[in-house]
PDB file of N, CA and C in Angstrom:
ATOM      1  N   UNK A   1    -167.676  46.087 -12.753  1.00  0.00           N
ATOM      2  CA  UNK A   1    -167.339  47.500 -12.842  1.00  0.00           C
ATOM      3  C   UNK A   1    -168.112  48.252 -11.751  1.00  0.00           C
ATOM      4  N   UNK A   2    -167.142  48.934 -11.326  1.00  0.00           N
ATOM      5  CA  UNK A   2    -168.086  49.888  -9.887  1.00  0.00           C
ATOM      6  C   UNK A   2    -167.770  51.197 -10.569  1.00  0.00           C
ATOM      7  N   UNK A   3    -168.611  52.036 -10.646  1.00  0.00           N
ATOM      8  CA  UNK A   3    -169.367  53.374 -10.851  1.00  0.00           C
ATOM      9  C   UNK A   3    -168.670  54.019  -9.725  1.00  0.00           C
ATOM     10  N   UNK A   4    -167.567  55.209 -10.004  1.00  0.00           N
ATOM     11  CA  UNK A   4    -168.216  56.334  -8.791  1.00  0.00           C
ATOM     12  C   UNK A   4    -169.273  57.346  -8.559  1.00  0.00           C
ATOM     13  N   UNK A   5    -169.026  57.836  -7.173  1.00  0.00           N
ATOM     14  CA  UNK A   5    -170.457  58.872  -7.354  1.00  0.00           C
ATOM     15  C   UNK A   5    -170.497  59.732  -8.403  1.00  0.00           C
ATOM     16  N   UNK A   6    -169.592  60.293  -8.943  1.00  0.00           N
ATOM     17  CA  UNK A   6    -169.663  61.208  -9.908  1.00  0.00           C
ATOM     18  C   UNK A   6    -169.931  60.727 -11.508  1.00  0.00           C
ATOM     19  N   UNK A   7    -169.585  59.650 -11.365  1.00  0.00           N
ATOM     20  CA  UNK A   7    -170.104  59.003 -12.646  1.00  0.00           C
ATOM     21  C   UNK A   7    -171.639  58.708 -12.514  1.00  0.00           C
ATOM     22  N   UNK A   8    -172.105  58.193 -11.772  1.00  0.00           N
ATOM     23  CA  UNK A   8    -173.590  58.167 -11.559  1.00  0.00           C
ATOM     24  C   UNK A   8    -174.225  59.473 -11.558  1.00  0.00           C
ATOM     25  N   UNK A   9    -173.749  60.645 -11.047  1.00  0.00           N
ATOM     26  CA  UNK A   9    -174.252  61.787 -10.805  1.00  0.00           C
ATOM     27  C   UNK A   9    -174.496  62.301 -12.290  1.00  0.00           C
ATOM     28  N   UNK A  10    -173.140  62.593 -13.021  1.00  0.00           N
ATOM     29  CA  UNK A  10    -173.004  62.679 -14.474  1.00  0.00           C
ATOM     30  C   UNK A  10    -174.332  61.941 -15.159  1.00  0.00           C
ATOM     31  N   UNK A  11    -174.433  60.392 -14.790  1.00  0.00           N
ATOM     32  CA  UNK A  11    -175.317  59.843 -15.792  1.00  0.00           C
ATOM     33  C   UNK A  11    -176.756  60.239 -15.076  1.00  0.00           C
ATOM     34  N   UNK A  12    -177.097  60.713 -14.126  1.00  0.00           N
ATOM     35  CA  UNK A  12    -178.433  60.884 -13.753  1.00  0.00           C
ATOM     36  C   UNK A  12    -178.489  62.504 -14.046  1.00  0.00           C
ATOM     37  N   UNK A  13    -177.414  63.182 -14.570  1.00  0.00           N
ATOM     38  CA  UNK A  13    -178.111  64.491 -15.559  1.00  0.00           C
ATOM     39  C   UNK A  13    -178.172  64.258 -16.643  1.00  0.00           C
ATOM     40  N   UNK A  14    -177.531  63.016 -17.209  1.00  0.00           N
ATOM     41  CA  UNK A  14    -177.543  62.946 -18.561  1.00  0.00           C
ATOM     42  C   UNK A  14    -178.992  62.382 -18.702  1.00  0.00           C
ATOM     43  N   UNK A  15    -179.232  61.592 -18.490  1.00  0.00           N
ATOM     44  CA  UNK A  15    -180.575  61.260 -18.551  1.00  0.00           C
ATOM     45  C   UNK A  15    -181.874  62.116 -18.273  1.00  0.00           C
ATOM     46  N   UNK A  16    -181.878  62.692 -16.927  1.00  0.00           N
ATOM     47  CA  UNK A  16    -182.902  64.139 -16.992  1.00  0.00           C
ATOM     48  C   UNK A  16    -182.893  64.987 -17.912  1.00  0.00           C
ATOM     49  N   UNK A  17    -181.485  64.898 -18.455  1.00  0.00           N
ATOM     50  CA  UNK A  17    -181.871  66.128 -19.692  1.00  0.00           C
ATOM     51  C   UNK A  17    -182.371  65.409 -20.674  1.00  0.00           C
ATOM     52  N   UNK A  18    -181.755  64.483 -21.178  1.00  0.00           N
ATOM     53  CA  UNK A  18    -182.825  63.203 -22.134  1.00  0.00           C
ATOM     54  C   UNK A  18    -184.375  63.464 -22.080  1.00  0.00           C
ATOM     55  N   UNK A  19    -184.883  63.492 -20.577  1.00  0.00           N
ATOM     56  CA  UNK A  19    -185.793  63.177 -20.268  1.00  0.00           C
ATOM     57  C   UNK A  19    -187.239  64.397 -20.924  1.00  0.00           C
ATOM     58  N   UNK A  20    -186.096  65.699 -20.459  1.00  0.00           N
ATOM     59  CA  UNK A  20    -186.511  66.789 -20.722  1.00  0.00           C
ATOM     60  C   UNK A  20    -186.578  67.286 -22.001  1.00  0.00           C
ATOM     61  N   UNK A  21    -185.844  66.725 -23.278  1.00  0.00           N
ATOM     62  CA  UNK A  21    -186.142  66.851 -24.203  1.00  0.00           C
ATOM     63  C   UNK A  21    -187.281  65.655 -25.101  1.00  0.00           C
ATOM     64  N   UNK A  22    -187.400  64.999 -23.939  1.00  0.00           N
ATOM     65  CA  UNK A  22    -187.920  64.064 -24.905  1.00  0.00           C
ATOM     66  C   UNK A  22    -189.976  64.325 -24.239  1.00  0.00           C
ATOM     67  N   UNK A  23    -189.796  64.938 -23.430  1.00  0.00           N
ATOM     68  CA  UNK A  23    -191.178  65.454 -22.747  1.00  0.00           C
ATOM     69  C   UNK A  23    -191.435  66.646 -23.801  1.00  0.00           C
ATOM     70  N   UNK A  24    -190.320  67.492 -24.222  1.00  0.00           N
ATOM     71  CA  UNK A  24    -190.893  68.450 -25.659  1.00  0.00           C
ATOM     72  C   UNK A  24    -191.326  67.838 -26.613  1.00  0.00           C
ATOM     73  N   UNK A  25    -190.488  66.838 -26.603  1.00  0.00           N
ATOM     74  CA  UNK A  25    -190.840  65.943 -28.446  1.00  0.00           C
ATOM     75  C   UNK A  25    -192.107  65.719 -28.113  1.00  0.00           C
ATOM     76  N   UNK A  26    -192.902  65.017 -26.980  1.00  0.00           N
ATOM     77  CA  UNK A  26    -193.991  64.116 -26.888  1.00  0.00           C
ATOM     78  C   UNK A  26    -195.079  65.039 -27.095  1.00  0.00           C
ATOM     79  N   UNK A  27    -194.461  66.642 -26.473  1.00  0.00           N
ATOM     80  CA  UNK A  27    -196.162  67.800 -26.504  1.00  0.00           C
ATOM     81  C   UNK A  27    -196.308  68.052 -28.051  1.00  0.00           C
ATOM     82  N   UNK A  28    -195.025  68.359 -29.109  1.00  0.00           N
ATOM     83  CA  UNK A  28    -194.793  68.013 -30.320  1.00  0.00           C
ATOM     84  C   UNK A  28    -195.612  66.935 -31.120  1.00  0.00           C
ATOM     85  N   UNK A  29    -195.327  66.205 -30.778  1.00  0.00           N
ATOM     86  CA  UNK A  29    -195.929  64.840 -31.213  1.00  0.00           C
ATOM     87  C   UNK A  29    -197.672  64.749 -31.362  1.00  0.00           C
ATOM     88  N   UNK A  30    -197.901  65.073 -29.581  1.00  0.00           N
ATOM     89  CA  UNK A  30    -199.659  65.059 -29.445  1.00  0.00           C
ATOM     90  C   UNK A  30    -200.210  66.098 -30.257  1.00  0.00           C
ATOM     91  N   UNK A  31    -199.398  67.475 -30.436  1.00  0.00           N
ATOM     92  CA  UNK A  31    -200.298  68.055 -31.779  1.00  0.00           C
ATOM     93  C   UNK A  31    -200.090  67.613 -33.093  1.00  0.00           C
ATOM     94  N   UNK A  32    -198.669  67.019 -33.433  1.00  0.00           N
ATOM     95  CA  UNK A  32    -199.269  66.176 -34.947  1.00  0.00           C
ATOM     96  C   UNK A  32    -200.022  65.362 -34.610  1.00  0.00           C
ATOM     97  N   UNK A  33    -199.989  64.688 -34.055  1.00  0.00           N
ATOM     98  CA  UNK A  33    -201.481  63.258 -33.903  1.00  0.00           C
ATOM     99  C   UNK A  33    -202.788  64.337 -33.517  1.00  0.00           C
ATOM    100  N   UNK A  34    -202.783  64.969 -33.078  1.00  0.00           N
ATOM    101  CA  UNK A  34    -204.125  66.377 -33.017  1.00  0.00           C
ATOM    102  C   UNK A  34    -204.783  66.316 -34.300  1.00  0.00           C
ATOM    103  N   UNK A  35    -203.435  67.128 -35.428  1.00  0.00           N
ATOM    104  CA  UNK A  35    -204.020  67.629 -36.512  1.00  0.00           C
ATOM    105  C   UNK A  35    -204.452  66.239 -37.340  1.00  0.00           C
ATOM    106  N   UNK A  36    -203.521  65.489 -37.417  1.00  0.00           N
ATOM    107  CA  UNK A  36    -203.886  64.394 -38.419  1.00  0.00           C
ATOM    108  C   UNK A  36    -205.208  64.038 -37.864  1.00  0.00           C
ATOM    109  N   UNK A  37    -206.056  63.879 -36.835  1.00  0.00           N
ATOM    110  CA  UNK A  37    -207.260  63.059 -36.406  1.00  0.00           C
ATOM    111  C   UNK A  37    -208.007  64.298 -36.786  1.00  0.00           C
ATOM    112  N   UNK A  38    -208.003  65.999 -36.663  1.00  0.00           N
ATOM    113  CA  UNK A  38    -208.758  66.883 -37.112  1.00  0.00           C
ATOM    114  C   UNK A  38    -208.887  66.558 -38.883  1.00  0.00           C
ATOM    115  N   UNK A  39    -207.699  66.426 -39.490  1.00  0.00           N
ATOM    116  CA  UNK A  39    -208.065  66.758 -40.857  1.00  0.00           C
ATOM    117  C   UNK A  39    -208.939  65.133 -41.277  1.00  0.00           C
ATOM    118  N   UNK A  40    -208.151  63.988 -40.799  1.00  0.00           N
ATOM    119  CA  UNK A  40    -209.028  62.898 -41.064  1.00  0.00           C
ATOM    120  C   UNK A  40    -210.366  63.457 -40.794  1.00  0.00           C
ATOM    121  N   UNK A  41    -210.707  63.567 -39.752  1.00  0.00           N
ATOM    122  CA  UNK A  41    -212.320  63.325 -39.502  1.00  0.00           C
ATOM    123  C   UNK A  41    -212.703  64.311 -40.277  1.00  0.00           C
ATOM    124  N   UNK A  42    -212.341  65.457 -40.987  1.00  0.00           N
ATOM    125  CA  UNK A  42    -212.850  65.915 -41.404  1.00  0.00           C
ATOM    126  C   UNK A  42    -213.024  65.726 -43.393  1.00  0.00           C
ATOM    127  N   UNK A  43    -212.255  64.590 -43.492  1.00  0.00           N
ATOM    128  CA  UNK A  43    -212.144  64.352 -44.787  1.00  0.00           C
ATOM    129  C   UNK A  43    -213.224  63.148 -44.714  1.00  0.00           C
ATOM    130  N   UNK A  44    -213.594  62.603 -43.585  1.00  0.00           N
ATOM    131  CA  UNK A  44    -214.277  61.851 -43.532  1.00  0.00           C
ATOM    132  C   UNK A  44    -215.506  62.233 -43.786  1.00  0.00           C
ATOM    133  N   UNK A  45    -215.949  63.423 -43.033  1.00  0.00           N
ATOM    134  CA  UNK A  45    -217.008  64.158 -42.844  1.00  0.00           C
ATOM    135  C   UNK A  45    -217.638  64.322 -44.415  1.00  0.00           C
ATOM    136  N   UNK A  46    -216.638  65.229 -45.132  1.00  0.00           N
ATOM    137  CA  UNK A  46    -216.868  65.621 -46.692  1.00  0.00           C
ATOM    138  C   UNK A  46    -217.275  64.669 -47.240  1.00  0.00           C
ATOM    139  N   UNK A  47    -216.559  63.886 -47.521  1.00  0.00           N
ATOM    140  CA  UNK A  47    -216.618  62.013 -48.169  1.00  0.00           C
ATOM    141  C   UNK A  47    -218.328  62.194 -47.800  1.00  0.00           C
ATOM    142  N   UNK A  48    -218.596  61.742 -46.705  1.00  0.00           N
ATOM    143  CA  UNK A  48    -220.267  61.143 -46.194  1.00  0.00           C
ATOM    144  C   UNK A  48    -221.071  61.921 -46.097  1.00  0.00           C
ATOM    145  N   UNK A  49    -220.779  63.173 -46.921  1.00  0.00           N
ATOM    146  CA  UNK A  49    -221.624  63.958 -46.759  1.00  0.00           C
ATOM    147  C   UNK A  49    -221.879  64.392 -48.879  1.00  0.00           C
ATOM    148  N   UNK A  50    -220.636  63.915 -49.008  1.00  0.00           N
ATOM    149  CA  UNK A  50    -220.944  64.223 -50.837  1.00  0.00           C
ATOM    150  C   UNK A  50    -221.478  62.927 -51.327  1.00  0.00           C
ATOM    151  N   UNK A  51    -221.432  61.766 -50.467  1.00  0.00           N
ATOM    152  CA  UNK A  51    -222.219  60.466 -51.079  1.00  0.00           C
ATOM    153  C   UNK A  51    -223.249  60.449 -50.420  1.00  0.00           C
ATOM    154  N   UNK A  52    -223.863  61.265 -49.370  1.00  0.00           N
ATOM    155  CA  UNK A  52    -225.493  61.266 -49.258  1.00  0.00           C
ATOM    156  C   UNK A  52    -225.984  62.335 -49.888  1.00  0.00           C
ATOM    157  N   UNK A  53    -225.232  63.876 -50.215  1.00  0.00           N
ATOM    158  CA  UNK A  53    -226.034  64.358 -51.234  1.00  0.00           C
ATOM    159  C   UNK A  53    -225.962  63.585 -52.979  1.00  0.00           C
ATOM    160  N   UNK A  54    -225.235  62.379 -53.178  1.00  0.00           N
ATOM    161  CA  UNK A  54    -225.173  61.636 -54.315  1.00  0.00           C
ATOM    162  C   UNK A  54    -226.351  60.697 -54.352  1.00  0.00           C
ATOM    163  N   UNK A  55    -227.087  60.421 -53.043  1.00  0.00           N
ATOM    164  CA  UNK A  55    -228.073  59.947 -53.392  1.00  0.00           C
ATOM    165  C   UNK A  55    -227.688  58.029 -52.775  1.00  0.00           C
ATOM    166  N   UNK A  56    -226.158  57.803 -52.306  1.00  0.00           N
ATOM    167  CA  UNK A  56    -226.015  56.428 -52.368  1.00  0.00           C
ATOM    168  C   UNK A  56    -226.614  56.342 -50.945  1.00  0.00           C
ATOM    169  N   UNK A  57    -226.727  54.901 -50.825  1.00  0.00           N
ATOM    170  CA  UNK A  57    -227.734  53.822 -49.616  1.00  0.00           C
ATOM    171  C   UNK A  57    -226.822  54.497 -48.624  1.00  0.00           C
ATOM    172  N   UNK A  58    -227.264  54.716 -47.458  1.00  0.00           N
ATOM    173  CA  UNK A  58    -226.624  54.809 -46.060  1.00  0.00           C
ATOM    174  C   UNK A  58    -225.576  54.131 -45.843  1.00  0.00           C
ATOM    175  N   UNK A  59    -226.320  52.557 -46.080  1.00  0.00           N
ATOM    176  CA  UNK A  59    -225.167  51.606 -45.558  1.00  0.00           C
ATOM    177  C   UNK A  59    -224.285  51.218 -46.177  1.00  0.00           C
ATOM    178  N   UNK A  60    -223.716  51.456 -47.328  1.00  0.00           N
ATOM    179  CA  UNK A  60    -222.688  51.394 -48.355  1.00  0.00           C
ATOM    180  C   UNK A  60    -221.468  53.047 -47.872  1.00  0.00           C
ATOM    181  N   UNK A  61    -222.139  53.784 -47.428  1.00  0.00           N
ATOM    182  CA  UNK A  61    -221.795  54.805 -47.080  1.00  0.00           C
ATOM    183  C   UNK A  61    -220.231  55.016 -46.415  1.00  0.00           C
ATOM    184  N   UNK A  62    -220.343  54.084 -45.098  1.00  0.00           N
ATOM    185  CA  UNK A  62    -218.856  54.176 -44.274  1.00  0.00           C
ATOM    186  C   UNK A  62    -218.284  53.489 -45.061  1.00  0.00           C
ATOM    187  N   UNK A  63    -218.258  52.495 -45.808  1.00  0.00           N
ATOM    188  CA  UNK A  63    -217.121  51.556 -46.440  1.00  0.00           C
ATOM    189  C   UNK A  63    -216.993  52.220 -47.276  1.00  0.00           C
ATOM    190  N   UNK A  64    -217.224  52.915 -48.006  1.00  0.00           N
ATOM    191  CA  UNK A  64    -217.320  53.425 -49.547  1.00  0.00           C
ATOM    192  C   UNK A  64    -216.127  54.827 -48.791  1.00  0.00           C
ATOM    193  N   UNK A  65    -216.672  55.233 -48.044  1.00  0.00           N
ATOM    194  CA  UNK A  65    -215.296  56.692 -47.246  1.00  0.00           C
ATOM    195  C   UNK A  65    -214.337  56.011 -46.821  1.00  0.00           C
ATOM    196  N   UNK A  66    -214.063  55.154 -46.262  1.00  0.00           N
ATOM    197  CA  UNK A  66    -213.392  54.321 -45.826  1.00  0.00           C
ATOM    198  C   UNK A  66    -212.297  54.201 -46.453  1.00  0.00           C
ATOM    199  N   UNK A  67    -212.885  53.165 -47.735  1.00  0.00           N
ATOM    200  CA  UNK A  67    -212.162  53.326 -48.656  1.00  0.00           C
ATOM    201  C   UNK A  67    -211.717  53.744 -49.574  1.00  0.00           C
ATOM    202  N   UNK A  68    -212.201  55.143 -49.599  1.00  0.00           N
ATOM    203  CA  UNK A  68    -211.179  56.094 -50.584  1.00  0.00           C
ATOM    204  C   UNK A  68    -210.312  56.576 -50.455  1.00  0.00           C
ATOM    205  N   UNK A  69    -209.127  56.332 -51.155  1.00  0.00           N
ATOM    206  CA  UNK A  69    -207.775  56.805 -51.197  1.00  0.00           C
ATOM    207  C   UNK A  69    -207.510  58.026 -50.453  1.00  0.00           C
ATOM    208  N   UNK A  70    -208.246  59.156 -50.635  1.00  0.00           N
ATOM    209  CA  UNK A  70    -207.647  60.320 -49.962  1.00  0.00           C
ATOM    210  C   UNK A  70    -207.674  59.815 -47.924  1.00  0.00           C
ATOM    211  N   UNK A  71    -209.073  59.518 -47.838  1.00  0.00           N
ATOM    212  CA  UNK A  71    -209.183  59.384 -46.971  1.00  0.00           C
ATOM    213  C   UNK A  71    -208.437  58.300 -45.877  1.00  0.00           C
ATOM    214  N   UNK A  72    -208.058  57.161 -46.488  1.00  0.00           N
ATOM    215  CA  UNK A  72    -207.706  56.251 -46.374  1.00  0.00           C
ATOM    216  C   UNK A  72    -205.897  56.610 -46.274  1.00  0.00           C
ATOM    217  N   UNK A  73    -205.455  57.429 -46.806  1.00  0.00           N
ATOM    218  CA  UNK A  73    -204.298  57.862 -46.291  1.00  0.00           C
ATOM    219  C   UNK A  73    -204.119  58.789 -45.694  1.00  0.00           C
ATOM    220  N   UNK A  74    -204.968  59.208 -44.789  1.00  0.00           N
ATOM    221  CA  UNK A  74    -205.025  60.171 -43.997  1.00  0.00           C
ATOM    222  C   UNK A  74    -205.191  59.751 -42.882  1.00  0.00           C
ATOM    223  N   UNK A  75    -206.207  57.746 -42.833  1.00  0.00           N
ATOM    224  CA  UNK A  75    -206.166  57.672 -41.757  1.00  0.00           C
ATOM    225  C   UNK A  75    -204.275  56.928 -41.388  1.00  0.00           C
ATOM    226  N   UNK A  76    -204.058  56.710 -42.718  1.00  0.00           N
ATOM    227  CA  UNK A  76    -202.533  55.939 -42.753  1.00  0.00           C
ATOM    228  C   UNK A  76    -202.040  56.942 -41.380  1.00  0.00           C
ATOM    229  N   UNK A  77    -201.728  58.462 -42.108  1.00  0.00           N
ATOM    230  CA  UNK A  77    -201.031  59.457 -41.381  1.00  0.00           C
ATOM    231  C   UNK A  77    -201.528  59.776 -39.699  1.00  0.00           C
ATOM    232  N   UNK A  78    -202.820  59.183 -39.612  1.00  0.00           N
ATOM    233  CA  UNK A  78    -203.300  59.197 -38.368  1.00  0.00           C
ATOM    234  C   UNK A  78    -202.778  58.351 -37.342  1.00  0.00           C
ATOM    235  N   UNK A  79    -202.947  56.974 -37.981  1.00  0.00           N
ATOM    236  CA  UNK A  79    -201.853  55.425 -36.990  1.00  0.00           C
ATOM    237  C   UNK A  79    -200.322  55.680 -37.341  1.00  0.00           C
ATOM    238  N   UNK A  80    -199.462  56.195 -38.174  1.00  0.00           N
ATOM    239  CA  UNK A  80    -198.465  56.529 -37.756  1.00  0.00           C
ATOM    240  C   UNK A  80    -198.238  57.905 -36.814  1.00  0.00           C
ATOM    241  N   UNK A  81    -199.058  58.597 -36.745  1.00  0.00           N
ATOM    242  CA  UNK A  81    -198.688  59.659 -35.492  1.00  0.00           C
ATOM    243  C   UNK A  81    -198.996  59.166 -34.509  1.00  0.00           C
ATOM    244  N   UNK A  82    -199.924  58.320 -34.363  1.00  0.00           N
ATOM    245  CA  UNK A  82    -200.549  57.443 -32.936  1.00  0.00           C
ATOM    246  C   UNK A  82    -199.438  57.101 -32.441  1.00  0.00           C
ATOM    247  N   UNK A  83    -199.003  55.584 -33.837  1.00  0.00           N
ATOM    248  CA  UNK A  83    -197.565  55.074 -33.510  1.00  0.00           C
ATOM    249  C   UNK A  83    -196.487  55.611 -32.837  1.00  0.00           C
ATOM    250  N   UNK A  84    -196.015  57.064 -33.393  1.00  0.00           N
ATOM    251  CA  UNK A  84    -195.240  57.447 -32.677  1.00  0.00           C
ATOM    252  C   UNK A  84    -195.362  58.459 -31.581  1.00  0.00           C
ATOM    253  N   UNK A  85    -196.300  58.773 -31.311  1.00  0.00           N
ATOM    254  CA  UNK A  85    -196.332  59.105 -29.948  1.00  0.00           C
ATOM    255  C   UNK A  85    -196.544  58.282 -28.845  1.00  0.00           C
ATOM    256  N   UNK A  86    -197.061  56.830 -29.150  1.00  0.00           N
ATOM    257  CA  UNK A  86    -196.972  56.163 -28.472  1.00  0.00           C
ATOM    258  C   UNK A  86    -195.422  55.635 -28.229  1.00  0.00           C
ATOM    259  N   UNK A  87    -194.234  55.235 -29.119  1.00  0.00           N
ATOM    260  CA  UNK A  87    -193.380  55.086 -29.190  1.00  0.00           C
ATOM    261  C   UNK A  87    -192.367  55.998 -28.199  1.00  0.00           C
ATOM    262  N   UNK A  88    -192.636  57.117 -28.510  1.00  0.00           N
ATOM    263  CA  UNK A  88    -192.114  58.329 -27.281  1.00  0.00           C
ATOM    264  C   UNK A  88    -192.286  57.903 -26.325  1.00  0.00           C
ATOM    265  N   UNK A  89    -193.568  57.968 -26.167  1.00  0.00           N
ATOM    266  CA  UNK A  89    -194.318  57.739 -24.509  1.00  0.00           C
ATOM    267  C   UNK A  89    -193.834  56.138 -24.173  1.00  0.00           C
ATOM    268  N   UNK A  90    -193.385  55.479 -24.513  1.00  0.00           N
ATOM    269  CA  UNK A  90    -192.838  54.387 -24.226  1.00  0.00           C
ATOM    270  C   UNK A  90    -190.936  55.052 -23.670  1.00  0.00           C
ATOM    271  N   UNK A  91    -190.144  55.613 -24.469  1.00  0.00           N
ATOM    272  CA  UNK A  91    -188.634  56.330 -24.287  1.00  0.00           C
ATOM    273  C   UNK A  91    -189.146  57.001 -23.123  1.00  0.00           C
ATOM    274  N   UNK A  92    -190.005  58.038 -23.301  1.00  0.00           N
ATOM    275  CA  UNK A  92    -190.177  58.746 -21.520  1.00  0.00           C
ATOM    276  C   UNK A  92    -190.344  57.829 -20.663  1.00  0.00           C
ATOM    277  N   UNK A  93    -190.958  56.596 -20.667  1.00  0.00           N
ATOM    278  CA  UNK A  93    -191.099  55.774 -19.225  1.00  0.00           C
ATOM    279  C   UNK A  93    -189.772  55.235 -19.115  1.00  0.00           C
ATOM    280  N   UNK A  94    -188.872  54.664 -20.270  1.00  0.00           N
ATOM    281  CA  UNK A  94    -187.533  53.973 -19.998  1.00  0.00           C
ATOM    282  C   UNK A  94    -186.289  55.171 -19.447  1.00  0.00           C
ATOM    283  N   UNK A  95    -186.920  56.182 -20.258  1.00  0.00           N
ATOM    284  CA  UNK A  95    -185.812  57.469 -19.236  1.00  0.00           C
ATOM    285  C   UNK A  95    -186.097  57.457 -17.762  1.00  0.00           C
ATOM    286  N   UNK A  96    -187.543  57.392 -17.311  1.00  0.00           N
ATOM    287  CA  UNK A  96    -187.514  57.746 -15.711  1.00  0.00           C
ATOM    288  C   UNK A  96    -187.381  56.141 -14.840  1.00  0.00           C
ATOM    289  N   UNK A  97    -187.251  55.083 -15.733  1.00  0.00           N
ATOM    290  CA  UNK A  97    -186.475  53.889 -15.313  1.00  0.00           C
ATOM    291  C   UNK A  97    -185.640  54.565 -15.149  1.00  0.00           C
ATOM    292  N   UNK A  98    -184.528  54.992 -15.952  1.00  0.00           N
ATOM    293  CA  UNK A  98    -183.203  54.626 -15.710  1.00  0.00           C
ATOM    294  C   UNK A  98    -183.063  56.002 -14.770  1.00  0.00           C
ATOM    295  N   UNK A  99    -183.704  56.689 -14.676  1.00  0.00           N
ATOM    296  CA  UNK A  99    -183.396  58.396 -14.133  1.00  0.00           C
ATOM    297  C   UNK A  99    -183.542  57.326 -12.202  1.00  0.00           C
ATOM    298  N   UNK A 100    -184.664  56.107 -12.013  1.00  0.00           N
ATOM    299  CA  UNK A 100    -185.183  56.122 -10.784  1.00  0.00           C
ATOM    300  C   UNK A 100    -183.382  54.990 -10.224  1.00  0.00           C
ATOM    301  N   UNK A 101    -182.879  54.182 -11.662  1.00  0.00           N
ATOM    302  CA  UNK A 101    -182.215  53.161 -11.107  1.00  0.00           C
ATOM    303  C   UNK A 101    -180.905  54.011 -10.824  1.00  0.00           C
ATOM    304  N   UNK A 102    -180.437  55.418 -11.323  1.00  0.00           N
ATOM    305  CA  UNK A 102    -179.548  55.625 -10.803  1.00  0.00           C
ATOM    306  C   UNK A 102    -179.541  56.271  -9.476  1.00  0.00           C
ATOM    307  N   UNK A 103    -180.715  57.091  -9.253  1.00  0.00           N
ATOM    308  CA  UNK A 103    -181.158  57.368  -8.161  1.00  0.00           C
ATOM    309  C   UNK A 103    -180.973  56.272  -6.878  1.00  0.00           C
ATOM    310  N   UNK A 104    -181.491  54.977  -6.825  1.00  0.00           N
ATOM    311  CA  UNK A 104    -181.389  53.643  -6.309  1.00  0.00           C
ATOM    312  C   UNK A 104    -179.901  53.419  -6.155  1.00  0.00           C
ATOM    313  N   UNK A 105    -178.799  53.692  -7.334  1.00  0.00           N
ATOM    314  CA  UNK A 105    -177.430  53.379  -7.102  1.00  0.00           C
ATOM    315  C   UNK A 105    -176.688  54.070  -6.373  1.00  0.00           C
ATOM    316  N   UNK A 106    -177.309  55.861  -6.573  1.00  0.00           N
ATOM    317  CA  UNK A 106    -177.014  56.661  -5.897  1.00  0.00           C
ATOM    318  C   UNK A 106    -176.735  56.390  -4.033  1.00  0.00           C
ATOM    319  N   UNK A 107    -178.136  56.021  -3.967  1.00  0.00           N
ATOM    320  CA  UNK A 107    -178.681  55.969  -2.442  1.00  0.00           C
ATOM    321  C   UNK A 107    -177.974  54.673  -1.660  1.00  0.00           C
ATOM    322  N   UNK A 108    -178.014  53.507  -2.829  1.00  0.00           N
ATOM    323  CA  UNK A 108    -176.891  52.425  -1.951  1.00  0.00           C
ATOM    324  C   UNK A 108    -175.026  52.799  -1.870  1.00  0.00           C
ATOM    325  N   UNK A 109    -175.044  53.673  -2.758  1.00  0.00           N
ATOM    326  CA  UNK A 109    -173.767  54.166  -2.997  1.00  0.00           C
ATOM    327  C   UNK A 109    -173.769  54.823  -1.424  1.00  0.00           C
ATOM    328  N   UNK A 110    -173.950  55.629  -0.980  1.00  0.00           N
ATOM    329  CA  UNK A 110    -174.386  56.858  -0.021  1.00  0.00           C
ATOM    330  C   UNK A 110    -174.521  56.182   1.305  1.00  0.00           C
ATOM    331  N   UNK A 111    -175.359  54.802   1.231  1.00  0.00           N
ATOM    332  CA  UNK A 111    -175.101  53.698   2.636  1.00  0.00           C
ATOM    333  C   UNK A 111    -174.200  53.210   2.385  1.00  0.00           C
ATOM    334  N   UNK A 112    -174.058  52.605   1.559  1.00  0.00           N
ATOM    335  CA  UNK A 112    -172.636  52.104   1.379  1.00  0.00           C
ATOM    336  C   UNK A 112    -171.106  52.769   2.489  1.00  0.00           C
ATOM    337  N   UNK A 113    -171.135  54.069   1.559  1.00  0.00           N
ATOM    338  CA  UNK A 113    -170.170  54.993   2.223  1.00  0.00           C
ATOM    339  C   UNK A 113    -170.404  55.423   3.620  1.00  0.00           C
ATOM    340  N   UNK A 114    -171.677  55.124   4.055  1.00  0.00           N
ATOM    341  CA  UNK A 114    -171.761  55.874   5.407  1.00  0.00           C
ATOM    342  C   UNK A 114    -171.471  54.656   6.995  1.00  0.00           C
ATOM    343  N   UNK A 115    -171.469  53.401   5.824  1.00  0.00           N
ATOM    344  CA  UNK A 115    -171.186  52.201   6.552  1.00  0.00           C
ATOM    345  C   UNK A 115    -169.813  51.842   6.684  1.00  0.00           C
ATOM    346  N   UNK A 116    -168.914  52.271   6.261  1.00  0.00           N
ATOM    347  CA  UNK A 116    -167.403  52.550   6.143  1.00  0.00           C
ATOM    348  C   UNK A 116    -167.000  53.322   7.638  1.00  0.00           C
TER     349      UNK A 116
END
């Protein structure tokens, strides 16, 4: 199948605009993964700070926050926002693949024609 220019042209806006919405999602994204690492650390904070005014050993301390439920699903909510902003940021690099390969088809298209 051969592509004309205008079909390539078509698909290299379709994709910039892809591109461009998906660069909103990602600034989107980095402030949920923001807040979730603010409220974690700060549930963390509380946690290790109500079991040293409780009087428990230091070193029982991080495992014991660690593993408490509240906290512990907060850091859940923390690696899935990671997850998916990393996931994005993976779609933005495959958009400016495909944004660079039509560009590339473009340009042999263009010698192509000028070699005619």
């Amino acid at each position: 199948m051969k592509a004309t220019p205008q079909e390539l042209m078509d698909g290299l806006v379709q994709k910039n605009q892809l591109l461009s919405h998906k660069n909103d999602e990602y600034l989107d994204l980095i402030k949920k993964r923001a807040e979730a690492e603010r409220v974690y650390n700060m549930a963390v904070a509380e946690k290790t700070m109500r079991l040293k005014m409780d009087g428990m050993a230091i070193g029982m301390i991080d495992k014991l926050v660690r593993g408490d439920a509240t906290v512990s699903g907060l850091k859940l909510k923390l690696d899935v926002a990671e997850g998916v902003e990393r996931a994005c940021l993976n779609g933005i690099k495959d958009l400016r693949s495909a944004v660079d390969t039509y560009r590339s088809l473009l340009a042999w298209l263009k010698a192509e024609m000028q070699a005619q």
